[in-house]
Protein backbone atom coordinates (compact mmCIF):
# COMPACT_ATOMS: atom_id res chain seq x y z
CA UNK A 1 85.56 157.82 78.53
CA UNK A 2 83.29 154.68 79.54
CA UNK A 3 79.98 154.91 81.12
CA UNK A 4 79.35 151.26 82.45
CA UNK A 5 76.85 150.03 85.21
CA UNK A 6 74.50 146.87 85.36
CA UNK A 7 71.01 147.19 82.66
CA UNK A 8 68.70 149.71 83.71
CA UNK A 9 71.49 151.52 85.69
CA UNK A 10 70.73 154.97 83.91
CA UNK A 11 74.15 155.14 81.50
CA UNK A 12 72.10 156.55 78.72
CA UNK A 13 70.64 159.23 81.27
CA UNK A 14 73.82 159.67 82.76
CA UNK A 15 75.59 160.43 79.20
CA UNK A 16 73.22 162.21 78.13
CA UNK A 17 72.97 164.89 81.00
CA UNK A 18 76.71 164.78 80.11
CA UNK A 19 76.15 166.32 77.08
CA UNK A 20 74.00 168.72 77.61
CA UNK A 21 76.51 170.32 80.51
CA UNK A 22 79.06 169.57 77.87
CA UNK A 23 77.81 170.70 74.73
CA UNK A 24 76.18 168.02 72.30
CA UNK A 25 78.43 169.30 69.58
CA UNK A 26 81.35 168.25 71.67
CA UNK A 27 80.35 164.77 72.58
CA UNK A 28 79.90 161.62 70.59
CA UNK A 29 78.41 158.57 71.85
CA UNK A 30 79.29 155.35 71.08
CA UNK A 31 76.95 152.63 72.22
CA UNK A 32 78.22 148.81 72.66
CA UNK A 33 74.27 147.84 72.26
CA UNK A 34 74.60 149.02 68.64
CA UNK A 35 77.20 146.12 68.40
CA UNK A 36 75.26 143.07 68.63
CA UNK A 37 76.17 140.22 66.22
CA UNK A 38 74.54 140.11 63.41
CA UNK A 39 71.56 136.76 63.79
CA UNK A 40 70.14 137.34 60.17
CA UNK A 41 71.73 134.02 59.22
CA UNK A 42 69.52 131.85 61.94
CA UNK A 43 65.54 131.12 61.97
CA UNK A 44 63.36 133.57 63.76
CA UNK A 45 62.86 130.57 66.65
CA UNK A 46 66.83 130.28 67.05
CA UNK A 47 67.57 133.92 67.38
CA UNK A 48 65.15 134.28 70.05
CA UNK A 49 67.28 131.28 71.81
CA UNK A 50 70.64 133.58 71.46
CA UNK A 51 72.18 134.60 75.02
CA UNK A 52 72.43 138.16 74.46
CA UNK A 53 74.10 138.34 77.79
CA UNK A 54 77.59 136.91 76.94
CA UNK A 55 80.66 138.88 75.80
CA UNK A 56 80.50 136.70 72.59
CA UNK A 57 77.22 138.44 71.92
CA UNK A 58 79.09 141.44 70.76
CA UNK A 59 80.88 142.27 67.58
CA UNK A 60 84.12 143.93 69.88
CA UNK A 61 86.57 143.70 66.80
CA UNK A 62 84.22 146.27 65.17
CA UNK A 63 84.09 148.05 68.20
CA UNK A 64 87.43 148.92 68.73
CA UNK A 65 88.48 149.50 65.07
CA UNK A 66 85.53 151.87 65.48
CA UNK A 67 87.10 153.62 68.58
CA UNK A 68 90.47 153.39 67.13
CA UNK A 69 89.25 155.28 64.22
CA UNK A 70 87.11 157.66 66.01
CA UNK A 71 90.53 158.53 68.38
CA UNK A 72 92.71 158.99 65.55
CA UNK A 73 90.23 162.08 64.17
CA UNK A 74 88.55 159.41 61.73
CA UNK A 75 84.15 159.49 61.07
CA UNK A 76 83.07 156.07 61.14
CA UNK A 77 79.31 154.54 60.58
CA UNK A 78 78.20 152.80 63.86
CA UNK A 79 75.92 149.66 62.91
CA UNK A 80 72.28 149.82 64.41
CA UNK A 81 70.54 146.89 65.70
CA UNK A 82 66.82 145.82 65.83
CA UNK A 83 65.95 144.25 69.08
CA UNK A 84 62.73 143.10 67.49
CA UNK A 85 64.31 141.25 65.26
CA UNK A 86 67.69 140.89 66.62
CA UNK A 87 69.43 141.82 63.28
CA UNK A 88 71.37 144.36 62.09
CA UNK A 89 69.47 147.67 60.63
CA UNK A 90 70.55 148.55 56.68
CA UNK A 91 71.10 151.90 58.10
CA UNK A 92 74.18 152.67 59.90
CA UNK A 93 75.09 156.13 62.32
CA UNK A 94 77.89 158.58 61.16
CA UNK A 95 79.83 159.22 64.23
CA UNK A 96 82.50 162.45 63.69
CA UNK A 97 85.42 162.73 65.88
CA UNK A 98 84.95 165.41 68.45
CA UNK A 99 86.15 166.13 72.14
CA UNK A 100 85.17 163.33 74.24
CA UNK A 101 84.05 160.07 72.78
CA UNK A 102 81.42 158.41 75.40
CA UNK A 103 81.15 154.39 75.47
CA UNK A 104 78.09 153.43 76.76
CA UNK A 105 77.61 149.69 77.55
CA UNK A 106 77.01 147.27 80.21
CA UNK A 107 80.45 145.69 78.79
CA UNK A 108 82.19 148.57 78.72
CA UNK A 109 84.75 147.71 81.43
CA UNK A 110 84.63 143.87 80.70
CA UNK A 111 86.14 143.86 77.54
CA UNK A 112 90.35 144.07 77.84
CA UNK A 113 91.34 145.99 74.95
CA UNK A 114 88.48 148.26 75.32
CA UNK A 115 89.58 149.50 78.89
CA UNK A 116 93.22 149.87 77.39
CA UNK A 117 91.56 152.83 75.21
CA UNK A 118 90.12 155.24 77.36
CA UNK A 119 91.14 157.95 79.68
CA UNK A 120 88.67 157.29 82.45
CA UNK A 121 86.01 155.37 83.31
CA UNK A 122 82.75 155.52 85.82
CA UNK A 123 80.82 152.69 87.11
CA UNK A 124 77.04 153.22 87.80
CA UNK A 125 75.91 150.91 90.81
CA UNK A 126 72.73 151.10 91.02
CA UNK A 127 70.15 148.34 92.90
CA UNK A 128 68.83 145.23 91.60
CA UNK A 129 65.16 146.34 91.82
CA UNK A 130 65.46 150.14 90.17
CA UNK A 131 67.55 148.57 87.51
CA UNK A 132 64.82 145.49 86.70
CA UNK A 133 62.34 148.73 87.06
CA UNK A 134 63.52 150.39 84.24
CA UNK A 135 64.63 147.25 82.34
CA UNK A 136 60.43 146.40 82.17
CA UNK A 137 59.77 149.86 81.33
CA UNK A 138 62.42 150.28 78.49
CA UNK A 139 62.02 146.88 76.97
CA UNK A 140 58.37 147.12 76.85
CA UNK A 141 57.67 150.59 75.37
CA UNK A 142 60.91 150.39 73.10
CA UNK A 143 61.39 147.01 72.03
CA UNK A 144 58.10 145.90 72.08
CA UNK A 145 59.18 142.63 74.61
CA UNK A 146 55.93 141.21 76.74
CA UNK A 147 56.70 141.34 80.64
CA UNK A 148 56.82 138.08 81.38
CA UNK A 149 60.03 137.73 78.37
CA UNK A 150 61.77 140.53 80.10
CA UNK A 151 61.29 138.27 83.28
CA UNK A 152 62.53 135.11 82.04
CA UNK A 153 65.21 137.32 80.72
CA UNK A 154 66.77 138.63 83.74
CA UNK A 155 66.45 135.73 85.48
CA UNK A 156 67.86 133.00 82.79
CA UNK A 157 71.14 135.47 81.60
CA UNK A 158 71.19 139.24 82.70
CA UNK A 159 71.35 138.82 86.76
CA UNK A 160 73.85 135.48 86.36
CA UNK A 161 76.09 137.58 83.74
CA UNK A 162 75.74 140.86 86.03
CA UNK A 163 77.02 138.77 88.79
CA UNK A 164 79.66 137.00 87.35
CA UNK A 165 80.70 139.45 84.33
CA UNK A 166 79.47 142.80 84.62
CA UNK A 167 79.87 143.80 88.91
CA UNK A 168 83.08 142.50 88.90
CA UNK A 169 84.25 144.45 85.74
CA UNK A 170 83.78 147.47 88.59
CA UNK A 171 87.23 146.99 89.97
CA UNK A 172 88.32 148.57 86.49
CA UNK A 173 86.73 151.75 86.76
CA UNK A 174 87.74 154.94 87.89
CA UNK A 175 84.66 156.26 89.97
CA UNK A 176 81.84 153.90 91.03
CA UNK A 177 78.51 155.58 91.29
CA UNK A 178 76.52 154.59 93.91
CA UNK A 179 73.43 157.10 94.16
CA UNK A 180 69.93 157.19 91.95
CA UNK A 181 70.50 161.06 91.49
CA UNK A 182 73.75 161.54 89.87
CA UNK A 183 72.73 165.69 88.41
CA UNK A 184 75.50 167.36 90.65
CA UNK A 185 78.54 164.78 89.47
CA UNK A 186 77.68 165.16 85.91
CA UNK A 187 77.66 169.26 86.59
CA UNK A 188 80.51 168.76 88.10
CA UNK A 189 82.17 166.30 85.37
CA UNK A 190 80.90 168.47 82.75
CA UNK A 191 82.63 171.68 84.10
CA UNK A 192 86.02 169.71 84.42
CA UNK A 193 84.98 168.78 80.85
CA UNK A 194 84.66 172.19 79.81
CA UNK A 195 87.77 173.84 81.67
CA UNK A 196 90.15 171.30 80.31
CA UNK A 197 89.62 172.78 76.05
CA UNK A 198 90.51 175.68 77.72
């Protein structure tokens, strides 16, 4: 199942109020951010310069032979990325197969052989300003980004590629969200969940 949605839309709340109705220990999570190229190979300076906000920016072939893997009953080791550095961590995530696999991802819906994998999808639509909200908040107590970069950010690449890339990839899903307090869908998801391993 995808959880897609514009940056700072709430997916990673969303999934992982999920999982709690669900059961942590039958839900893995799967989290496209986690599949950033690799920038290792370029100067400090020119990473920096990178447009993280462009399907190229992400490693998809190692996505879905992740997924692929993950579907046929098969562990793999996600990649981790630092955002500080904008490489890839030494230490990687052992995923098991369980249940429900969860992508999480701004791309989730953009990507065509990705939305030929899953079973269902939900689009978060949230508003421009709670999403740049949380976007500030995240970036600067997680990533350590200034304010005015997460600015220049979201003006320069994320609101062009959410308007040409990401809103549009909407059409694909199977529910659009379009409320701030989503609690009684993902009760109500996670029961469905939960009656279907009956």
């Amino acid at each position: 199942m995808a959880i897609a949605g514009g940056s700072g839309s709430g997916k990673s709340t969303f999934i992982r109020q999920l999982a709690g109705c669900v059961g942590h220990e039958h839900v893995a999570v799967v989290a496209i951010d986690d599949y950033y190229h690799d920038l290792s190979h370029l100067a400090p300076e020119k990473r920096a310069e990178f447009n993280f906000d462009s399907l190229g920016a992400i490693d998809f072939a190692l996505f879905v032979d992740h997924l692929d893997a993950l579907r046929g009953g098969k562990p793999v080791h996600c990649p981790t990325y630092d955002f500080s550095t904008h490489c890839r961590g030494e230490a990687t995530k052992p995923v098991d197969p369980v249940d429900w696999i969860l992508v999480d991802g701004i791309m989730a819906l953009a990507n065509t052989e990705l939305r030929a994998r899953y079973d269902w999808s939900i689009f978060l639509k949230v508003d421009e300003k709670s999403r740049l909200e949380r976007r500030l908040q995240r970036d600067m107590a997680v990533r350590g980004r200034s304010k005015e970069s997460v600015f220049a950010q979201w003006e320069a690449t994320v609101t062009p590629f959410h308007t040409h890339v990401v809103e549009p990839s909407s059409e694909y899903a199977d529910l659009i969200v379009q409320c701030q307090d989503f609690q009684f869908l993902v009760e109500a998801l996670g029961r469905q969940m939960l009656e279907s391993r009956l």
